[in-house]
C-alpha atoms as a PDB file:
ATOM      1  CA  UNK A   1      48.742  39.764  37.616  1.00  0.00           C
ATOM      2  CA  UNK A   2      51.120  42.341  36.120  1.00  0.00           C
ATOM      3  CA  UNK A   3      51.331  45.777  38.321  1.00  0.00           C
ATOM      4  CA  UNK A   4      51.797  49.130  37.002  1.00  0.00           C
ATOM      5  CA  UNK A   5      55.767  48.685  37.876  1.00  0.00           C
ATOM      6  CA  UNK A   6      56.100  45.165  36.260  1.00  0.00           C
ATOM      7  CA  UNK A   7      54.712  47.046  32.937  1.00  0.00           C
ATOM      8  CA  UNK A   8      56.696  50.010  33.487  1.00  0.00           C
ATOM      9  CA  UNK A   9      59.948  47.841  33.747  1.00  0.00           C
ATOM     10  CA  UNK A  10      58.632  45.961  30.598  1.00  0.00           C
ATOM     11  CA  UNK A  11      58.736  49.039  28.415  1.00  0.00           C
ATOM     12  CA  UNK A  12      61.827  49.969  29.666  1.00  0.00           C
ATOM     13  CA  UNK A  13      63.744  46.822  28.952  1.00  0.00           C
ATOM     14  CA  UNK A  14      62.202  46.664  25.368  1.00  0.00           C
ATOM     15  CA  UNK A  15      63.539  50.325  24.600  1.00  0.00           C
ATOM     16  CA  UNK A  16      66.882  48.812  25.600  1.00  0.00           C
ATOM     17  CA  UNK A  17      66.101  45.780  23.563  1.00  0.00           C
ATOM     18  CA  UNK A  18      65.570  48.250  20.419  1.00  0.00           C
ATOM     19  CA  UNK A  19      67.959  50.086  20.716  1.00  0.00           C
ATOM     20  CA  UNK A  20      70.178  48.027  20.819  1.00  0.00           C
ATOM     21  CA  UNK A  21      68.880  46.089  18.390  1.00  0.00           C
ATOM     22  CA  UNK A  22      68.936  49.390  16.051  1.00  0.00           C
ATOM     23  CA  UNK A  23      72.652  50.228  16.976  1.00  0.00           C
ATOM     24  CA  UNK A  24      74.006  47.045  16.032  1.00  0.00           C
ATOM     25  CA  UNK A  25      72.357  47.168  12.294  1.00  0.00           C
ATOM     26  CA  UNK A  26      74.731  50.955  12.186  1.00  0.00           C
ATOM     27  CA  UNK A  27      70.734  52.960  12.248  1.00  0.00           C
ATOM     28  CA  UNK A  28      70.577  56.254  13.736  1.00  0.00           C
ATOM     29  CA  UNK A  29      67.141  57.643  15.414  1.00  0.00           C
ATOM     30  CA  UNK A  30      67.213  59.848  12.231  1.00  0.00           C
ATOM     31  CA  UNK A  31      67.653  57.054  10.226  1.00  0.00           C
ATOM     32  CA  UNK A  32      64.182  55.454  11.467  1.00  0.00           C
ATOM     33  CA  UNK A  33      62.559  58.390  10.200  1.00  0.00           C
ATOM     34  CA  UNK A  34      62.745  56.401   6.877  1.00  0.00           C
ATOM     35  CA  UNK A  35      60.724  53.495   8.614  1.00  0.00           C
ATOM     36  CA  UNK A  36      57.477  55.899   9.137  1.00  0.00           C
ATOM     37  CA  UNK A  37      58.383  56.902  12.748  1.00  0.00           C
ATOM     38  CA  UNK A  38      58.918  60.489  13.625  1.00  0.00           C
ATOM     39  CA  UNK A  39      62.333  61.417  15.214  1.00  0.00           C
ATOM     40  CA  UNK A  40      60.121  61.924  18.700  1.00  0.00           C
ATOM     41  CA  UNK A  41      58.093  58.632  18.771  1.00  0.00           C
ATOM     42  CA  UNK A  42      61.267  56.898  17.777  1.00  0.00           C
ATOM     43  CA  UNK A  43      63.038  58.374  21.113  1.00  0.00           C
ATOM     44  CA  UNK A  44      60.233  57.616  23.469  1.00  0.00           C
ATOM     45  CA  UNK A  45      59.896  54.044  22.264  1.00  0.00           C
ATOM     46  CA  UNK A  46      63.259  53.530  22.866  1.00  0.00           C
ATOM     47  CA  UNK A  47      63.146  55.681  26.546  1.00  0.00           C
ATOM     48  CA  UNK A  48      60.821  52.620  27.344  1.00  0.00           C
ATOM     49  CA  UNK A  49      57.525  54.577  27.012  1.00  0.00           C
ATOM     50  CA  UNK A  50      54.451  52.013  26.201  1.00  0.00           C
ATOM     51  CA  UNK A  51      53.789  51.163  22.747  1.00  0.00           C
ATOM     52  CA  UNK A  52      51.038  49.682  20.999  1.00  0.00           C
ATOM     53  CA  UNK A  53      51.145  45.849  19.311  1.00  0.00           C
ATOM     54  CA  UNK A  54      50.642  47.987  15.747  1.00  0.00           C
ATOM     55  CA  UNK A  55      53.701  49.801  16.543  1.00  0.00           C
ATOM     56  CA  UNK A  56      55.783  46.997  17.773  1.00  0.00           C
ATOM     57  CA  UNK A  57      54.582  45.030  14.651  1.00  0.00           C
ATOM     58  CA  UNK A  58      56.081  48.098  12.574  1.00  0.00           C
ATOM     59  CA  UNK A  59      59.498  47.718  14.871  1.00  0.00           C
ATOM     60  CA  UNK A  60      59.866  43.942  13.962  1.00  0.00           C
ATOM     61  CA  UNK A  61      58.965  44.649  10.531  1.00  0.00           C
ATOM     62  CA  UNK A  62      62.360  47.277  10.530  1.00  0.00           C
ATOM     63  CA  UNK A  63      63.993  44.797  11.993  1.00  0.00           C
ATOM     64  CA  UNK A  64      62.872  41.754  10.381  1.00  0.00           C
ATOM     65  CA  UNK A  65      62.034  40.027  13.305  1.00  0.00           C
ATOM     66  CA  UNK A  66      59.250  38.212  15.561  1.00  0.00           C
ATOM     67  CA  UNK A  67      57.526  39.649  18.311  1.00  0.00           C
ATOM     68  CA  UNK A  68      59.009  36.818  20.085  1.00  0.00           C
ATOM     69  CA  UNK A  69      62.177  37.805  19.784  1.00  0.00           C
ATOM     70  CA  UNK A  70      61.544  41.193  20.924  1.00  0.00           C
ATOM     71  CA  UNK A  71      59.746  40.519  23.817  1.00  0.00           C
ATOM     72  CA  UNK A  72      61.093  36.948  24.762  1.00  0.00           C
ATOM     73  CA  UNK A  73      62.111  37.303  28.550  1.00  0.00           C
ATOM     74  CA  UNK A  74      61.506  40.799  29.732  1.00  0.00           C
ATOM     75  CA  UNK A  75      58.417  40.422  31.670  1.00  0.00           C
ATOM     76  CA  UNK A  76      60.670  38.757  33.787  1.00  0.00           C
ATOM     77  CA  UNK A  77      64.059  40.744  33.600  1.00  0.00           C
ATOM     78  CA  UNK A  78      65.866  37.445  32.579  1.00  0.00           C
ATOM     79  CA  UNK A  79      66.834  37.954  28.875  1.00  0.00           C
ATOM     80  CA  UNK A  80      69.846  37.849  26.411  1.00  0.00           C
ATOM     81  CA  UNK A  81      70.047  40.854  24.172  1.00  0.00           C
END
């Protein structure tokens, strides 16, 4: 059964995962403004704050990828970015 901390550390790794993600594609935070995301709701999802699946469907959708591959390993900390 997850616990608060196991969903806190969750979050946290996917606003890694993001960012990174938007880094190596060259985007700024500005940049996602162009995506529909405000400059704030852009900077807490990647702080690690929790997001909802309709927002993490609009990340892969920047991003052109799965939920899979966003979320693929983190529940358990053992992932390749």
């Amino acid at each position: 059964m997850p616990t608060v901390l196991n969903q806190m550390r969750f979050f946290l790794r996917l606003g890694k995962r993001i960012r990174k993600l938007r880094k190596k594609r060259g985007l700024s935070q500005e940049d996602m403004i162009s995506y529909g995301f405000s400059a704030r709701h852009w900077q807490q999802i990647e702080a690690g704050r929790p997001i909802t699946v309709s927002t993490l469907l609009r990340v892969c959708a920047v991003f052109g990828a799965s939920i899979d591959r966003l979320v693929h390993g983190l529940d358990r900390g053992t992932y390749e970015d």
